[in-house]
Protein backbone atom coordinates (compact mmCIF):
# COMPACT_ATOMS: atom_id res chain seq x y z
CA UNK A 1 -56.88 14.08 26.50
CA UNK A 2 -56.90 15.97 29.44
CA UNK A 3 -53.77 15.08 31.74
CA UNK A 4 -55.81 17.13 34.84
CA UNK A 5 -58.98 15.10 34.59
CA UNK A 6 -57.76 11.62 33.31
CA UNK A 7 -55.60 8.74 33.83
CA UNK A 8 -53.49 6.81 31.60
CA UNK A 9 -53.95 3.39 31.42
CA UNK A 10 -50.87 0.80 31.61
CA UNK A 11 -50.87 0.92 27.77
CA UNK A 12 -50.47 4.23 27.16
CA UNK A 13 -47.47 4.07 29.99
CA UNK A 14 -45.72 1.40 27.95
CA UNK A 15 -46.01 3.53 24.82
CA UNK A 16 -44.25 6.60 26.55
CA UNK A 17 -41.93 4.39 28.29
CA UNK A 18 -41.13 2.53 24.45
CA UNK A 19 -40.66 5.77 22.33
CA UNK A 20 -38.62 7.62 25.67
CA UNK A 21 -36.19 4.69 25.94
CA UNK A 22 -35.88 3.41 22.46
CA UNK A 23 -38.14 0.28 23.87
CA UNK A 24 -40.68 -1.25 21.02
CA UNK A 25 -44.18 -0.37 22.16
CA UNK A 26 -45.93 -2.72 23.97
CA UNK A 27 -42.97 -4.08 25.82
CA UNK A 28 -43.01 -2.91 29.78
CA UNK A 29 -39.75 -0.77 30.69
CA UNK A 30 -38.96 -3.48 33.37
CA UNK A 31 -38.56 -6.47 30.93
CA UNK A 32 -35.77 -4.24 29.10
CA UNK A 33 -33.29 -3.21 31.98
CA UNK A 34 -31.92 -6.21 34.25
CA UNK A 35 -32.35 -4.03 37.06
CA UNK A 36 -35.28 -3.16 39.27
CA UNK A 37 -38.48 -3.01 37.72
CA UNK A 38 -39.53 -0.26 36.22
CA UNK A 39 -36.25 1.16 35.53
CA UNK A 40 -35.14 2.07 32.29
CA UNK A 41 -31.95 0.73 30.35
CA UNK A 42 -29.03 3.03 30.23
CA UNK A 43 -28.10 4.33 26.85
CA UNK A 44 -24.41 2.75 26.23
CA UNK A 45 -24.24 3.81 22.63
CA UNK A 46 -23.32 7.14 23.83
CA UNK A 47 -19.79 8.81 23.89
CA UNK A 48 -18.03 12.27 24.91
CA UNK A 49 -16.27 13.62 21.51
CA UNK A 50 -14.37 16.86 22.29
CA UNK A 51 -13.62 18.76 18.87
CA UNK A 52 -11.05 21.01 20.08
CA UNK A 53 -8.78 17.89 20.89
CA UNK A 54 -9.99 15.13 18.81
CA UNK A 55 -8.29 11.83 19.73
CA UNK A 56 -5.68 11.00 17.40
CA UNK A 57 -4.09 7.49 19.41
CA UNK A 58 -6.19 4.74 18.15
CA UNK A 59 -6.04 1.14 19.84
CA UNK A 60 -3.34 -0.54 17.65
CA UNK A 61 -1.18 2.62 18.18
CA UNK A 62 -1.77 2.84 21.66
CA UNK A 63 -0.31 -0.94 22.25
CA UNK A 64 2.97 0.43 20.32
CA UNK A 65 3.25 3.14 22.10
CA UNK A 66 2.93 1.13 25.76
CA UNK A 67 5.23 -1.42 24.14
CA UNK A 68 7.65 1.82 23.62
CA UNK A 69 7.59 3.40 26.79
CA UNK A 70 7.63 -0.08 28.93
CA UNK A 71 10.89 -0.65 27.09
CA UNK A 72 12.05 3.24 28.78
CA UNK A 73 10.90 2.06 32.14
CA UNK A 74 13.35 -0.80 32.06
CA UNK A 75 15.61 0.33 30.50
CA UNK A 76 16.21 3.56 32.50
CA UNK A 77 15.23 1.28 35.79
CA UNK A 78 18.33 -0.78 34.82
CA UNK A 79 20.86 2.03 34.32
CA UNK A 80 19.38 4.06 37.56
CA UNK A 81 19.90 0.38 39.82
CA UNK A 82 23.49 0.43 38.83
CA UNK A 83 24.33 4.26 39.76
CA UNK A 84 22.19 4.46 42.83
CA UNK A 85 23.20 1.46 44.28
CA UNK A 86 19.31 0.95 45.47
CA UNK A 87 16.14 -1.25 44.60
CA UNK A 88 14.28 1.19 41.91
CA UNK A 89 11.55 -0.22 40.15
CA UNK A 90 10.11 2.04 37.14
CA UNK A 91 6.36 0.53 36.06
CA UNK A 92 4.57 2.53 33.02
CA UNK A 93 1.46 3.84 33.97
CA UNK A 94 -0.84 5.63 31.08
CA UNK A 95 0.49 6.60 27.71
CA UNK A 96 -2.21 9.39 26.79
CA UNK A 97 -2.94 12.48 24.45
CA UNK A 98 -3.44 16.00 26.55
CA UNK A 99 -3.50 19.50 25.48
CA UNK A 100 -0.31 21.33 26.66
CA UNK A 101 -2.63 23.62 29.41
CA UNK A 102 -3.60 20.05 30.82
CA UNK A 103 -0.15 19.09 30.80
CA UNK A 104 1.21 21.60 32.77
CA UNK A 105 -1.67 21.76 35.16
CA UNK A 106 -1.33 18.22 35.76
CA UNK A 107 2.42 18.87 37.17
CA UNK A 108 2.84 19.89 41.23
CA UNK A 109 4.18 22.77 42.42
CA UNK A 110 7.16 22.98 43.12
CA UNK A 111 7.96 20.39 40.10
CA UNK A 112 11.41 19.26 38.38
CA UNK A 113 10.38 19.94 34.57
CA UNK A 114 13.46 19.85 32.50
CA UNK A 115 12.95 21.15 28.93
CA UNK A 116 14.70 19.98 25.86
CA UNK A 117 14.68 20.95 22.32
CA UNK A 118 14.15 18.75 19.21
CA UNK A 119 16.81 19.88 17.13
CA UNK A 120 15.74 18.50 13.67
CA UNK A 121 12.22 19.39 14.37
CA UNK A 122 12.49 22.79 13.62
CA UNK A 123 13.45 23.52 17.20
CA UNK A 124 10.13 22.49 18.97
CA UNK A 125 10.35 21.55 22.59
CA UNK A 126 9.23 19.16 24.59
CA UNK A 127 9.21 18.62 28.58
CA UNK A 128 10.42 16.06 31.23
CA UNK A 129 9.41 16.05 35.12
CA UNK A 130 11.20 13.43 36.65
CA UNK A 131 9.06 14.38 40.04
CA UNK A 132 9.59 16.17 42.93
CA UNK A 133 10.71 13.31 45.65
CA UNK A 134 12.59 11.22 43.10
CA UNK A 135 14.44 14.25 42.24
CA UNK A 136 15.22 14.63 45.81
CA UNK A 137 16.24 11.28 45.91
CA UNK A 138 18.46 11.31 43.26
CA UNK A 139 20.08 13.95 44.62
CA UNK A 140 20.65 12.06 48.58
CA UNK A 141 22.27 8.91 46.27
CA UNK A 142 24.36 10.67 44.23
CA UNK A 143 25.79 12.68 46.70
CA UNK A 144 26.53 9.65 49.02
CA UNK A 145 23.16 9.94 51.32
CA UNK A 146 21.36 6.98 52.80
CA UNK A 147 18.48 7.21 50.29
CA UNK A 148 15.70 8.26 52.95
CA UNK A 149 12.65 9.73 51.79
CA UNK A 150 12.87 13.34 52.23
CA UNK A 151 9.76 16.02 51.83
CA UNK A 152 11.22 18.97 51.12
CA UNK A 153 9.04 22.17 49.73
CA UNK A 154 11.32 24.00 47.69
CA UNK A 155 12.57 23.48 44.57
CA UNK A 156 16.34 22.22 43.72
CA UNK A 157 19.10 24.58 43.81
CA UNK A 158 21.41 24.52 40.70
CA UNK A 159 23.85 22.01 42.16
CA UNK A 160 20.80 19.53 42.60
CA UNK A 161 19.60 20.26 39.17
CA UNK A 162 23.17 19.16 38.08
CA UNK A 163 23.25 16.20 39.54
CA UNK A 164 19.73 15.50 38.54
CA UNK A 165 20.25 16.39 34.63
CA UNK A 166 22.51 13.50 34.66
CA UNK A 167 19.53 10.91 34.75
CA UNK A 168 17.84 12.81 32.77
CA UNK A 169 20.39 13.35 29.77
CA UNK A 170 20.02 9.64 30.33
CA UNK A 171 16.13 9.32 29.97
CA UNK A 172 16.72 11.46 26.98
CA UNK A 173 19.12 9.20 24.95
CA UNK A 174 16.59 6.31 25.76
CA UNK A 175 13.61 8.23 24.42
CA UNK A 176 15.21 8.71 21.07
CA UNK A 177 16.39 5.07 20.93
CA UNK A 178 13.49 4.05 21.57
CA UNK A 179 11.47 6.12 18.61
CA UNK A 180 14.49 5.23 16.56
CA UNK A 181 12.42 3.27 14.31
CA UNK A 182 9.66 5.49 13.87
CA UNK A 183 10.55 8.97 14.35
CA UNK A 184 13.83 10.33 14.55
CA UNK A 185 14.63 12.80 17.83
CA UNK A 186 17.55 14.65 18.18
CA UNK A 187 17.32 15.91 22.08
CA UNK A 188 19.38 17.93 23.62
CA UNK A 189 18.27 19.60 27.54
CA UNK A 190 18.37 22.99 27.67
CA UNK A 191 15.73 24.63 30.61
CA UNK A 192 14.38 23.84 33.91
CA UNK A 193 11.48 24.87 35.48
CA UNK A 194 10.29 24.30 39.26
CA UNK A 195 7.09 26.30 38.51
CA UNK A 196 4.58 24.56 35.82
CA UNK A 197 3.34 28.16 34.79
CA UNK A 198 6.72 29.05 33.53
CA UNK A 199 7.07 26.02 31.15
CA UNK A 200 7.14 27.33 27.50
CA UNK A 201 7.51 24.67 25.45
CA UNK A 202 3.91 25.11 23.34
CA UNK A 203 0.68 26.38 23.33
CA UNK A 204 -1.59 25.69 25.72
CA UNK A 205 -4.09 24.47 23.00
CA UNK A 206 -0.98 22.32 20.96
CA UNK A 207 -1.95 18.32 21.22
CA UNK A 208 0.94 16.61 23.28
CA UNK A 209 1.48 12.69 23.86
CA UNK A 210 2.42 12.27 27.74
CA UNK A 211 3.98 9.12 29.18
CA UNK A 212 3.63 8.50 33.03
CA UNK A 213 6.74 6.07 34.81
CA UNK A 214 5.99 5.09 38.39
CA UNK A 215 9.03 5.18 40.48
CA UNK A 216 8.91 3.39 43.61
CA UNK A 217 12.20 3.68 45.72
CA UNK A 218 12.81 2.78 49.15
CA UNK A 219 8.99 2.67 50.10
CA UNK A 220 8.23 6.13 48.87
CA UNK A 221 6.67 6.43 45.32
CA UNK A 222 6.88 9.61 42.67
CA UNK A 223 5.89 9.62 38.94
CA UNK A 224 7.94 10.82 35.81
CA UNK A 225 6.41 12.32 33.00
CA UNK A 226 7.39 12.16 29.56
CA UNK A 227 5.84 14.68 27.50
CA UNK A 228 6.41 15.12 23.52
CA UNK A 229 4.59 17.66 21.72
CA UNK A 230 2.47 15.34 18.87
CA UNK A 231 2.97 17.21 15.49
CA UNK A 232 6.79 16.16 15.88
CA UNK A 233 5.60 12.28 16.00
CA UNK A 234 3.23 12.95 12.86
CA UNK A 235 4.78 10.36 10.81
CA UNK A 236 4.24 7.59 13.92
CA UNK A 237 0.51 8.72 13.75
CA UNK A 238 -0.39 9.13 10.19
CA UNK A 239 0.77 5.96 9.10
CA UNK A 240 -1.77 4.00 11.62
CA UNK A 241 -4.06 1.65 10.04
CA UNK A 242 -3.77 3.48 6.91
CA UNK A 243 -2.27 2.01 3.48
CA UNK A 244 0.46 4.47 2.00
CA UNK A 245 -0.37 3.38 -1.01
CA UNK A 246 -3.77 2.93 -2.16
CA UNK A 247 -5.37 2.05 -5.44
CA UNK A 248 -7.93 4.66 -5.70
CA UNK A 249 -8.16 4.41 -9.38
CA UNK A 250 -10.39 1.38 -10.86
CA UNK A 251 -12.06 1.89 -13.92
CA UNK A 252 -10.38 2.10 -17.16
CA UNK A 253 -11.19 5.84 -18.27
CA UNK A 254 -10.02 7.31 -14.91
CA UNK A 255 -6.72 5.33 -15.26
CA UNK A 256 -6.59 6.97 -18.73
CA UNK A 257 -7.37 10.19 -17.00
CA UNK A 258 -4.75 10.27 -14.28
CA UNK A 259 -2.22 9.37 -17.24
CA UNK A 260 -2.90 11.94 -19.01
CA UNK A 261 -2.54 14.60 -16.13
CA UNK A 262 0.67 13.35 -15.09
CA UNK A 263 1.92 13.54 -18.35
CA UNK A 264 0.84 17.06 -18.62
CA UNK A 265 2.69 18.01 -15.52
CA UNK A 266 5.53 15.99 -16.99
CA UNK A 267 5.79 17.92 -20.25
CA UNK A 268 5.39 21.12 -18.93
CA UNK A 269 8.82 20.52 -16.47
CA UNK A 270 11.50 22.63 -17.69
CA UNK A 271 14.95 21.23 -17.80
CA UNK A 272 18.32 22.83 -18.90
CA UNK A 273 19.96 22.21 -22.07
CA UNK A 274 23.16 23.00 -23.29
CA UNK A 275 25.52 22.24 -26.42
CA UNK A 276 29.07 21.90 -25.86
CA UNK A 277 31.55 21.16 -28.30
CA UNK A 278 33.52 17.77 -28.16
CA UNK A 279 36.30 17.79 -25.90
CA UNK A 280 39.87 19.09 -27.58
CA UNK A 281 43.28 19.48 -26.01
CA UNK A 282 45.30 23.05 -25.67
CA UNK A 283 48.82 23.46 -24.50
CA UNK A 284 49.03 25.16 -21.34
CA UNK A 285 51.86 27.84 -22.89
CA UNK A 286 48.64 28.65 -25.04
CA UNK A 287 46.32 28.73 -22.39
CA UNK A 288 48.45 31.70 -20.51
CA UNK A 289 48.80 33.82 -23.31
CA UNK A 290 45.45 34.46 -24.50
CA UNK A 291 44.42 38.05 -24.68
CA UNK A 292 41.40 39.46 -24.69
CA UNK A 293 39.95 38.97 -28.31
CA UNK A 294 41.67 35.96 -28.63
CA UNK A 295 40.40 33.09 -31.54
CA UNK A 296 41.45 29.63 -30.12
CA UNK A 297 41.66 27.11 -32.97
CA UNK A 298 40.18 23.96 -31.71
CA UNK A 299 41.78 21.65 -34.11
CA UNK A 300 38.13 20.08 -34.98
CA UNK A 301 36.24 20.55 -38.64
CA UNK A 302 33.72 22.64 -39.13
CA UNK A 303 31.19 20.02 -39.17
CA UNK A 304 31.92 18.40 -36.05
CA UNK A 305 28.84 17.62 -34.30
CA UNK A 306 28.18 18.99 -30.69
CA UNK A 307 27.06 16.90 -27.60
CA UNK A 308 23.81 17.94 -26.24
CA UNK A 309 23.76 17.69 -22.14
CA UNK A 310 20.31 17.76 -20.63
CA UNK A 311 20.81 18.73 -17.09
CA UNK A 312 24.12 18.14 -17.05
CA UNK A 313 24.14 14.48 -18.62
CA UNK A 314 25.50 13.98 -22.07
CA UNK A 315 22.11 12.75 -23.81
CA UNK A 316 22.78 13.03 -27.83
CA UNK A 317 24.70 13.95 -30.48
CA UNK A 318 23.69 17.24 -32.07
CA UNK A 319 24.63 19.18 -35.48
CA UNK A 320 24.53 23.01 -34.97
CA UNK A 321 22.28 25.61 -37.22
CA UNK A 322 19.92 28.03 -37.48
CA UNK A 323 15.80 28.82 -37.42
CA UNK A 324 15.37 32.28 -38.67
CA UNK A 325 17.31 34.71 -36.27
CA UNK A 326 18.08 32.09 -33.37
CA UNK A 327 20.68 29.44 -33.00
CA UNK A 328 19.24 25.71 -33.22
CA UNK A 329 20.74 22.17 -32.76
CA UNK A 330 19.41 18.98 -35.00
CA UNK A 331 19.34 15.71 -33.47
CA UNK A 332 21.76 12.81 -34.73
CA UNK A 333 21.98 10.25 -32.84
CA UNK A 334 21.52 9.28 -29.04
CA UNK A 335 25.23 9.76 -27.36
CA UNK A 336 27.12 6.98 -26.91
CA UNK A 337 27.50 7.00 -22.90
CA UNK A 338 23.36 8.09 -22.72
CA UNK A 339 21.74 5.60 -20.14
CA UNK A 340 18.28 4.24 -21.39
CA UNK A 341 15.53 6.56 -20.21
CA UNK A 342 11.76 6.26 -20.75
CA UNK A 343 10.25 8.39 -23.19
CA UNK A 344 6.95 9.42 -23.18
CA UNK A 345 4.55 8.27 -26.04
């Protein structure tokens, strides 16, 4: 068929239209969209995956984690009413996954980023910004001012970011109580920043969990952002909607099979093992005048039997001999304070 010379009928539009748009052929375009007709549905099945940063934060996390960081909001909200003397109200915004580059390019300039480090997380870092006008409003409270919004362009001098820190050694102890029972933090502040490229707390391409706080103070709003770097909350996030324990073993002869192979690793364990003889008592006088070369008489017969220790616990009693040219033990009997252990058929 020529598309120059001829036309296509109304059937042979509906067949384009249906294998286009997914449409069975035969049906018109218009009967499948609600809209105008002759417009085609819009594909909904469709969704932007990025593989660099794959989202880790599913649902049923993501209600624990607002859950989390609404508890911070109030809880900082009441501690910061009670030292400022004003009306402060803290509302959680967004609890969401960005790359560290994002982070930081997210942040104004000039910013108040305090860094800390996460001291039993083999020292990684993570970042606070408590935002540049409720930093500055911090700082007119504390030091007695009338709380009126300022707008200064510069970033705070090293007085201000004492008197700042304060709050946020504050927001700090809340964040760990708060992960308490999921992930332990140890936080302690130890940079500031008023320039988002100078913030070094992880690689621009390291996955980070970032929770925004709304502060609205004396008609003037700023936002505080919480940001933790995500391989430090890896035991929050691989225990989502996943048994720790699964049965993955069904069928008799794999059971059998998964025996045996921990048995093997089992039996090839090595343990120490020692001999010693049983205890004896020597006078003290005796003790101190022992040369070199010395023979100590122990006082016991010469076919005492030994006590065989298997790392470090007495486990049985033991006669000493010999196996051609090396020194052997003989098993008698289990030892007397031995605790019941399972043995392996």
């Amino acid at each position: 068929m020529s598309l120059t010379t001829e036309t296509l009928s109304q059937n042979e539009i509906d067949k384009l239209l249906g294998h286009s748009t997914g449409v069975p052929a035969g049906a018109s375009a218009a009967t499948s969209s609600p809209g105008a007709p002759g417009a085609t549905a819009p594909r909904t099945d469709l969704q932007v995956y990025d593989f660099r940063r794959p989202h880790r934060v599913s649902k049923e996390r993501l209600r624990t984690l607002e859950a989390l960081y609404e508890r911070l909001a109030k809880s900082l909200e009441a501690w910061l009413i009670g030292r400022v003397r004003r009306q402060i109200t803290l509302r959680l915004v967004s609890v969401e996954q960005f790359s560290f580059g994002e982070f930081t390019l997210s942040l104004p300039t000039p910013c108040a980023a305090y860094g800390f480090d996460i001291r039993n997380a083999n020292a990684r870092k993570g970042v606070i910004d408590v935002g540049h006008e409720f930093a500055f409003f911090l700082v007119d409270r504390l030091f007695g001012g009338g709380g009126q919004p300022l707008s200064l362009q510069r970033g705070l001098t090293p007085i201000e970011r004492l008197a700042v820190r304060l709050v946020v050694e504050r927001l700090t102890s809340l964040l760990a109580e708060v992960w308490h029972d999921y992930v332990s933090l140890d936080l302690e502040l130890s940079t500031f920043e008023s320039f988002p490229d100078m913030i070094q707390a992880a690689n621009q391409d390291d996955p980070v969990l970032v929770g925004n706080i709304e502060a609205s103070m004396e008609g003037q709003t700023s936002l505080i952002v919480v940001c933790l770097p995500f391989n430090v909350l890896e035991k929050f996030f691989s225990s989502s909607n996943r048994r720790l324990v699964q049965d993955v073993v069904t069928t008799e002869p794999e059971r059998r099979m998964a025996r045996e192979t921990v048995e093997g690793s089992l039996r090839m364990m090595q343990v120490d093992v020692t001999a010693h003889l049983p205890t004896f008592r020597v006078p003290m006088r005796q003790l101190l005048g022992l040369p070199v070369g010395s023979i100590l008489t122990t006082g016991l017969p010469t076919d005492a039997s030994l006590n065989l220790h298997i790392n470090g616990e007495p486990r049985f009693r033991v006669a000493p001999g010999r196996v051609g040219q090396q020194l052997a033990v003989r098993i008698l009997e289990p030892h007397l304070s031995a605790s019941p252990t399972a043995s392996l058929p």
